[in-house]
C-alpha atoms as a PDB file:
ATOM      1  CA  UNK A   1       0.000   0.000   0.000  1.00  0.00           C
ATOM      2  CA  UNK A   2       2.844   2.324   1.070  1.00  0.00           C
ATOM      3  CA  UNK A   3       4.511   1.506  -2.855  1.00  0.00           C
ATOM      4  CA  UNK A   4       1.608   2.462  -4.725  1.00  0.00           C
ATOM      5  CA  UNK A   5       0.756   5.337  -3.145  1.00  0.00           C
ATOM      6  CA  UNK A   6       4.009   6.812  -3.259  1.00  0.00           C
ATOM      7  CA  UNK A   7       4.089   5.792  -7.182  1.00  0.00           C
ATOM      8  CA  UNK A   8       0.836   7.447  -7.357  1.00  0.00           C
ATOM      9  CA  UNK A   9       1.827  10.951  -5.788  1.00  0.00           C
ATOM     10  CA  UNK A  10       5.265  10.925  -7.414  1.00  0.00           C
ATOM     11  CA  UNK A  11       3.636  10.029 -11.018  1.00  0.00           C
ATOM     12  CA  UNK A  12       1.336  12.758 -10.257  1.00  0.00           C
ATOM     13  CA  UNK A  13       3.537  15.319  -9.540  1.00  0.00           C
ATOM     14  CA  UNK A  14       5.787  14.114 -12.881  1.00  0.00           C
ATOM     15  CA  UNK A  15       8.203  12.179 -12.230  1.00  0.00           C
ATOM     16  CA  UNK A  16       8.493   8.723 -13.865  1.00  0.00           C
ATOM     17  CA  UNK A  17       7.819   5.995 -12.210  1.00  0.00           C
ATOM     18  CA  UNK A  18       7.767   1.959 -12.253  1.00  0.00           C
ATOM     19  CA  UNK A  19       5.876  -0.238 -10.182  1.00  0.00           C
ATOM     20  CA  UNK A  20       7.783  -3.403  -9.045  1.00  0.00           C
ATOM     21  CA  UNK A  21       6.257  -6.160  -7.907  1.00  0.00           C
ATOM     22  CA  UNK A  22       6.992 -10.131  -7.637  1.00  0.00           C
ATOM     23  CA  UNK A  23       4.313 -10.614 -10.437  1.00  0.00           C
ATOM     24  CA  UNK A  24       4.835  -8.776 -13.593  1.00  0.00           C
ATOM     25  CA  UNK A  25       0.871  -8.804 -14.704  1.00  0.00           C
ATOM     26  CA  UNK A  26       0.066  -8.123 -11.063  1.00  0.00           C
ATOM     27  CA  UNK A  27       2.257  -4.989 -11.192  1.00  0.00           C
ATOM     28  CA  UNK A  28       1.104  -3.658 -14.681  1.00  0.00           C
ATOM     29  CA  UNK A  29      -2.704  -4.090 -13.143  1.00  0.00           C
ATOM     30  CA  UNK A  30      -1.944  -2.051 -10.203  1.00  0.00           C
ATOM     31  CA  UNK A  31      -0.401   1.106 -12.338  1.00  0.00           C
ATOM     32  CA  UNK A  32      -3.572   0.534 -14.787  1.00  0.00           C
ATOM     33  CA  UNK A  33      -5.414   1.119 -11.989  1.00  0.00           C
ATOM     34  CA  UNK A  34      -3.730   4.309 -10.024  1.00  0.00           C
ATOM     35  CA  UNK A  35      -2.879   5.633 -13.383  1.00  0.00           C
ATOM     36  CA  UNK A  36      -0.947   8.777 -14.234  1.00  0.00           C
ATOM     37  CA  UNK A  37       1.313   6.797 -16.815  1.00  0.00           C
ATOM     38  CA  UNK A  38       2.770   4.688 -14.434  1.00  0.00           C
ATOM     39  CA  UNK A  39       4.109   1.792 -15.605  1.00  0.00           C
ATOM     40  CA  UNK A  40       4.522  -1.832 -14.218  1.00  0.00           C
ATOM     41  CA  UNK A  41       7.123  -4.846 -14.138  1.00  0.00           C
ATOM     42  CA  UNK A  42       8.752  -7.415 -12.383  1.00  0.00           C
ATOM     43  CA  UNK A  43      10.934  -6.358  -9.393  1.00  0.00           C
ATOM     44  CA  UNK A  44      14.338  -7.050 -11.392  1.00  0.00           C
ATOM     45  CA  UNK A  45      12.865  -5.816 -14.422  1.00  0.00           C
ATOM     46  CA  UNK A  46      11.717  -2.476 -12.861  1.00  0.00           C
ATOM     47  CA  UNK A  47      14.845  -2.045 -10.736  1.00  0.00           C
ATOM     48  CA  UNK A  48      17.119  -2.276 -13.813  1.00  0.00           C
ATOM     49  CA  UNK A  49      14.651   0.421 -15.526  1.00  0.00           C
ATOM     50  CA  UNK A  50      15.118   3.019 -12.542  1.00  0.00           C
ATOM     51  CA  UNK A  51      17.649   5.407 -11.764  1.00  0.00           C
ATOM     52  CA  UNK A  52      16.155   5.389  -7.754  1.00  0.00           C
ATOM     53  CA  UNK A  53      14.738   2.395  -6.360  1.00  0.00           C
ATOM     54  CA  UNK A  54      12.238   2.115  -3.228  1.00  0.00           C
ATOM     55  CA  UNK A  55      11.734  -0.542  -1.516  1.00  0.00           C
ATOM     56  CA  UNK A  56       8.229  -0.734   0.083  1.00  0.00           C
ATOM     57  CA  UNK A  57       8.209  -4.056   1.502  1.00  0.00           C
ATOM     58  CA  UNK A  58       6.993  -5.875   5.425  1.00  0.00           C
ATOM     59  CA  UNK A  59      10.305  -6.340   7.306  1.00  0.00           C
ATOM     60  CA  UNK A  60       9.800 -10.593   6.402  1.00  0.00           C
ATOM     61  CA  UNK A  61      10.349 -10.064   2.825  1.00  0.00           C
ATOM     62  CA  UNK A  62      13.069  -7.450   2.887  1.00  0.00           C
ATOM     63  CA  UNK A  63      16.281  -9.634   2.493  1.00  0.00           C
ATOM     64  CA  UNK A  64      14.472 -11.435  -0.445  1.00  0.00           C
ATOM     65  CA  UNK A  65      13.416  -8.496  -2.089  1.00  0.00           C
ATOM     66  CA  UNK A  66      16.989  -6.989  -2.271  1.00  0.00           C
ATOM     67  CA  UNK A  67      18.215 -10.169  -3.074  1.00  0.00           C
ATOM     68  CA  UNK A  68      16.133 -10.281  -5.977  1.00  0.00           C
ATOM     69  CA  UNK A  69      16.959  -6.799  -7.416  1.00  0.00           C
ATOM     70  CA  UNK A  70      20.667  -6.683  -5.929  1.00  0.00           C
ATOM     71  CA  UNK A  71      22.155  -7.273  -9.761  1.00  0.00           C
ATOM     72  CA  UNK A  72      20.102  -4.538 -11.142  1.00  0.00           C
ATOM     73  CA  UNK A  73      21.601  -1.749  -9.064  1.00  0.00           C
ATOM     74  CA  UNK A  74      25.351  -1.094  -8.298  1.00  0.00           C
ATOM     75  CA  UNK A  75      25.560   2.380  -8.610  1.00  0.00           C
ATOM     76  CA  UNK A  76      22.340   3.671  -7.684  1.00  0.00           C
ATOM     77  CA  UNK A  77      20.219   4.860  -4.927  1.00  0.00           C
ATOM     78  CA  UNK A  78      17.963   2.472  -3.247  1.00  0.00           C
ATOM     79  CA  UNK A  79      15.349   3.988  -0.600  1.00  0.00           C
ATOM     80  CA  UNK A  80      14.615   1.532   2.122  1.00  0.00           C
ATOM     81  CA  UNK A  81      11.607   2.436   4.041  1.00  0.00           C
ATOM     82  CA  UNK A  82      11.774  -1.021   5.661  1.00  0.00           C
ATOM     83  CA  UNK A  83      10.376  -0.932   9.477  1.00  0.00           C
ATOM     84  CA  UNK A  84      11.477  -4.008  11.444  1.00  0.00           C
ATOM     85  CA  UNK A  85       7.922  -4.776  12.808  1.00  0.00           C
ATOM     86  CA  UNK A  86       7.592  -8.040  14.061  1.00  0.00           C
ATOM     87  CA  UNK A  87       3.961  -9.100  14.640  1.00  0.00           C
ATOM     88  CA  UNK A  88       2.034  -9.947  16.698  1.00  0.00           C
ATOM     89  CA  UNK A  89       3.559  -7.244  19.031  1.00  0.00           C
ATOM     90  CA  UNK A  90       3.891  -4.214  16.460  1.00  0.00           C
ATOM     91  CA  UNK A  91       3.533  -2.140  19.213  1.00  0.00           C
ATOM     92  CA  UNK A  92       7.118  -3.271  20.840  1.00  0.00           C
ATOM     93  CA  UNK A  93       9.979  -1.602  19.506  1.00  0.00           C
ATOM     94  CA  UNK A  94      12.010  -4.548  18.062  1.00  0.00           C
ATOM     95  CA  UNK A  95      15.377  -3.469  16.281  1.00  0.00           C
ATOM     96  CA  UNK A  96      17.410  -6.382  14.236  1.00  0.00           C
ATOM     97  CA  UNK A  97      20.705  -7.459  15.332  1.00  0.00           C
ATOM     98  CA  UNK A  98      22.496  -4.790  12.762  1.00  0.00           C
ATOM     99  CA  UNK A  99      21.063  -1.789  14.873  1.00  0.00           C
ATOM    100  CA  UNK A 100      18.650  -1.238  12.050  1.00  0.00           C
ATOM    101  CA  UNK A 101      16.615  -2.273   8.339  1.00  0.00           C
ATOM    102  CA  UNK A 102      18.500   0.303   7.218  1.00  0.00           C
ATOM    103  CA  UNK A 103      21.559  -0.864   8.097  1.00  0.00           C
ATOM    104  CA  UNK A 104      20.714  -4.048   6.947  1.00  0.00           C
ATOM    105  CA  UNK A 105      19.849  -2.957   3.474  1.00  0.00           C
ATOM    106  CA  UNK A 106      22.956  -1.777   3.118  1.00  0.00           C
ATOM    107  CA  UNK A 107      24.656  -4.987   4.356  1.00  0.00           C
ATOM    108  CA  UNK A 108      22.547  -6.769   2.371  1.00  0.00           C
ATOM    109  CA  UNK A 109      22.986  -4.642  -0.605  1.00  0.00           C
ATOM    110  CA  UNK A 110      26.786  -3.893  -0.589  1.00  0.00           C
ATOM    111  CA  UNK A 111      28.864  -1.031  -0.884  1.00  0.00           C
ATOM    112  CA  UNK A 112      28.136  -0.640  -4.620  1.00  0.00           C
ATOM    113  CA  UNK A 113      24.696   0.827  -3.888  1.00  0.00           C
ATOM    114  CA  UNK A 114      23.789   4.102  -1.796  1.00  0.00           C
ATOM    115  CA  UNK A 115      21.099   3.023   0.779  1.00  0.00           C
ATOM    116  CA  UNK A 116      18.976   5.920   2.108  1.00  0.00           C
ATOM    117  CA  UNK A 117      15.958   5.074   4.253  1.00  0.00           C
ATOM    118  CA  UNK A 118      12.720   7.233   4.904  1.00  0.00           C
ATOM    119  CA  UNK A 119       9.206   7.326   4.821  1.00  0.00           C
ATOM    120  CA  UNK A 120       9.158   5.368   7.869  1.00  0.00           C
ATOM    121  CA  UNK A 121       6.272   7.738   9.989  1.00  0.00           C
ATOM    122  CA  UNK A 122       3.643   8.488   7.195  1.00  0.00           C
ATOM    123  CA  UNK A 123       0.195   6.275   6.808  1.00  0.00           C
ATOM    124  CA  UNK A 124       0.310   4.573   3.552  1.00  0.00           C
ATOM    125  CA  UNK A 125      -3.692   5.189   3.337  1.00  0.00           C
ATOM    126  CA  UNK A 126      -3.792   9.105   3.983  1.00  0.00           C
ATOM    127  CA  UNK A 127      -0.563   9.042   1.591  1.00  0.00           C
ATOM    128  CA  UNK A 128      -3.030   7.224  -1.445  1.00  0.00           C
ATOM    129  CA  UNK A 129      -5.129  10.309  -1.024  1.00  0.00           C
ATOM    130  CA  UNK A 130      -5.093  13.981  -2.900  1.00  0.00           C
ATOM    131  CA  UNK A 131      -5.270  15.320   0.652  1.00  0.00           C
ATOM    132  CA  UNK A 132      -2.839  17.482   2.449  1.00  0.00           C
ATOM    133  CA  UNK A 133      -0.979  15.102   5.120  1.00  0.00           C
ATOM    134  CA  UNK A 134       0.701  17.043   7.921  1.00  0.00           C
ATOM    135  CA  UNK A 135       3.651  14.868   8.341  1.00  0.00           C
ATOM    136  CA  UNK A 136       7.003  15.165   7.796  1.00  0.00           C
ATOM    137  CA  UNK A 137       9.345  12.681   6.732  1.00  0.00           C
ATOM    138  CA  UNK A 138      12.654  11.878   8.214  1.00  0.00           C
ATOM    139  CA  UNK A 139      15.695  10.968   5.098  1.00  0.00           C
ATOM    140  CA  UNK A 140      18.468   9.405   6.578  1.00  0.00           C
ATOM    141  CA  UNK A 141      21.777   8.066   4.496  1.00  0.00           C
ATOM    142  CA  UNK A 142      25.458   8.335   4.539  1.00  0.00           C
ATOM    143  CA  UNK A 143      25.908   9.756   1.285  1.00  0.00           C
ATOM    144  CA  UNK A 144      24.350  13.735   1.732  1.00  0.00           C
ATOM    145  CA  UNK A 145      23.741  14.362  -2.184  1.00  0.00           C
ATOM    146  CA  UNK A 146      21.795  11.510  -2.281  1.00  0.00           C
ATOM    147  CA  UNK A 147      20.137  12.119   0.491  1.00  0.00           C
ATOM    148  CA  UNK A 148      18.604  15.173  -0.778  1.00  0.00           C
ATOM    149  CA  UNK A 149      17.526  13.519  -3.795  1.00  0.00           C
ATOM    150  CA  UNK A 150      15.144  11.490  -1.268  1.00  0.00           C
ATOM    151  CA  UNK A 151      14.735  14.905   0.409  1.00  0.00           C
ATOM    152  CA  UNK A 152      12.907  16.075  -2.793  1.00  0.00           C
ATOM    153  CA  UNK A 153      11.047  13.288  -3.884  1.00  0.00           C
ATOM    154  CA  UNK A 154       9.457  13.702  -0.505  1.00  0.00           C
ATOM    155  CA  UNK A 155       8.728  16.955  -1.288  1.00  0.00           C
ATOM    156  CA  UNK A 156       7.424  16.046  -4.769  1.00  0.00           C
ATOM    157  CA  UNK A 157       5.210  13.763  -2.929  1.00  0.00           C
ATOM    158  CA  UNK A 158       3.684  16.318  -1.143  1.00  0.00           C
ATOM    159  CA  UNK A 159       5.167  16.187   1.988  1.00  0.00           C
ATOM    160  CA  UNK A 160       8.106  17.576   4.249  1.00  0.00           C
ATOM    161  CA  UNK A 161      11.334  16.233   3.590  1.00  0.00           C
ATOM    162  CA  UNK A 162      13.856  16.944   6.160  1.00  0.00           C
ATOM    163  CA  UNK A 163      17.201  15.676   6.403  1.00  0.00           C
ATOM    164  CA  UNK A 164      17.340  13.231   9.472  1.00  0.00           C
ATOM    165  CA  UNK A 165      21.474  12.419   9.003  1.00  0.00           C
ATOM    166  CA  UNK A 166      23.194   9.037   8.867  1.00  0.00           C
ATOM    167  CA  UNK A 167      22.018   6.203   7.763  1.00  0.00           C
ATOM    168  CA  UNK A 168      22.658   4.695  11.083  1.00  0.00           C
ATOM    169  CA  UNK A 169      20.230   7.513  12.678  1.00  0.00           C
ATOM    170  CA  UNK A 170      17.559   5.506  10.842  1.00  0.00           C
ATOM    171  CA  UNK A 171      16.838   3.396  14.111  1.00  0.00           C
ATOM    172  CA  UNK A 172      15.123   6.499  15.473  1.00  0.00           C
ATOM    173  CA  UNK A 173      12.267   6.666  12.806  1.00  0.00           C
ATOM    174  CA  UNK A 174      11.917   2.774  12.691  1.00  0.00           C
ATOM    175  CA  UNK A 175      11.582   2.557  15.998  1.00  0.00           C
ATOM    176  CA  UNK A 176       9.182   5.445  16.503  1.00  0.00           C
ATOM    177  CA  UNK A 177       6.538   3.422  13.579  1.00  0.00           C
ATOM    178  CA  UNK A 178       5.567   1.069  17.125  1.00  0.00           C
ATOM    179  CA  UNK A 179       5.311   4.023  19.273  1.00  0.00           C
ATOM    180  CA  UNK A 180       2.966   5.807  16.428  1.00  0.00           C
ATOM    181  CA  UNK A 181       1.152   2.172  16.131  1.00  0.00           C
ATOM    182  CA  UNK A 182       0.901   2.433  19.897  1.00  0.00           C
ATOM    183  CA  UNK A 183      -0.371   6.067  19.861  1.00  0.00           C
ATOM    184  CA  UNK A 184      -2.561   5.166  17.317  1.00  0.00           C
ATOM    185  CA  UNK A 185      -4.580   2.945  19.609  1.00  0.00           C
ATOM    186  CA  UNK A 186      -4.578   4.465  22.695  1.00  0.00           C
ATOM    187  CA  UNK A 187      -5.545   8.068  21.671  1.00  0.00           C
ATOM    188  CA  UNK A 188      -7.906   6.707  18.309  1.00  0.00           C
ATOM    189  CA  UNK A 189      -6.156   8.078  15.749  1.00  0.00           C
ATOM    190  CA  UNK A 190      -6.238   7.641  11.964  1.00  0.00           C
ATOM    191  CA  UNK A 191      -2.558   7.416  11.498  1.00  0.00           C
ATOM    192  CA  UNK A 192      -0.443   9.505  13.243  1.00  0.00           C
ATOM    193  CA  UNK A 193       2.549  11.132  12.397  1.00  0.00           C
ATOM    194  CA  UNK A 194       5.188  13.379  12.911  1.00  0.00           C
ATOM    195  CA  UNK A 195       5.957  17.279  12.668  1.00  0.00           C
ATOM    196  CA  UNK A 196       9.329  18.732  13.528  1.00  0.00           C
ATOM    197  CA  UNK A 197       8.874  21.925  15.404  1.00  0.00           C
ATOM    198  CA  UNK A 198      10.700  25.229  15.204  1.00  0.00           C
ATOM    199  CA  UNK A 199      11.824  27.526  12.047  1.00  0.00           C
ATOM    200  CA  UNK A 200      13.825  25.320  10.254  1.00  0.00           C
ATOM    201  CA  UNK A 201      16.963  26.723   7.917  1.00  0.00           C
ATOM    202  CA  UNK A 202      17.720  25.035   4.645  1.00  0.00           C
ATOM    203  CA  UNK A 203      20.879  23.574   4.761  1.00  0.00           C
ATOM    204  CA  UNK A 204      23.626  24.258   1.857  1.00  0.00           C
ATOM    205  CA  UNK A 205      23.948  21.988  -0.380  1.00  0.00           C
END
């Protein structure tokens, strides 16, 4: 859900986009149905197509999923939004042995390929609307230019992109998905998110 609506927003907005999924039919009937010219293929297929790859998978199928498209891109940027929710207790904070999905991407992945995590905090079901979200979304990666390339597509996407640092700080926003889950619950809310406070400076680039 989180893949096609960000494919949706960012196709609306422009850009060009593939939709990857294990199923090559079931990925062309998904961008039939969203629209916008987007396009669909098999993961491999859509990966070697793409100049910047996310990865919108559940936490189970993330080392399969880079396995399957790890071939298809050395030398590009691959956005994990990976959150390492383990059910039934989604509500726990539950980190993996490497600290974080996002340092496991990049383990996974190599040194050939610039991993930058985000859009760990925003509800995949407000995101598949036209409506204004008031969220912001954290970008975290080692490499800073391609960081801000995340940064923007955020912003194409209609929301805040703020640069959240290293790619190790991505524990913090995967972590805080099973407090929001939590917060969710408690307090009955439709998907809650995050807003970063205070008059905020661009940085240089």
């Amino acid at each position: 859900k989180l893949g096609a609506a960000i494919a949706r927003r960012l196709a609306k907005a422009g850009c060009s986009v593939v939709i990857g999924s294990r199923s090559a039919d079931g990925a062309r009937q998904v961008a039939g149905d969203l629209g916008f010219g987007l396009a669909g293929a098999a993961n491999a297929d859509a990966a070697a197509m793409c100049d910047i790859v996310i990865v919108t998978v559940p936490f189970a199928a993330q080392e399969s999923t880079l396995a399957e498209i790890g071939p298809y891109v050395a030398g590009k940027i691959v956005v994990d939004t990976t959150v390492p929710l383990m059910p039934p207790k989604v509500m726990r904070v539950q980190l993996p042995p490497e600290g974080s999905a996002a340092i496991r991407a990049q383990r996974l992945l190599g040194g050939g390929v610039t991993v930058v995590s985000a859009f760990h905090n925003v509800a995949a079901h407000k995101l598949a609307t036209d409506a204004d979200i008031d969220c912001d979304v954290l970008v975290f990666g080692d490499d800073k230019a391609a960081r801000a390339k995340v940064v923007a597509l955020a912003n194409q996407a209609g929301l805040r992109g703020l640069h959240g640092g290293m790619l190790a700080n991505s524990a913090a926003a995967e972590a805080l998905t099973s407090v929001l889950i939590f917060i969710n619950k408690t307090y009955s809310v439709d998907g809650a998110g995050i807003r970063i406070t205070g008059k905020l400076v661009e940085p240089e680039p």
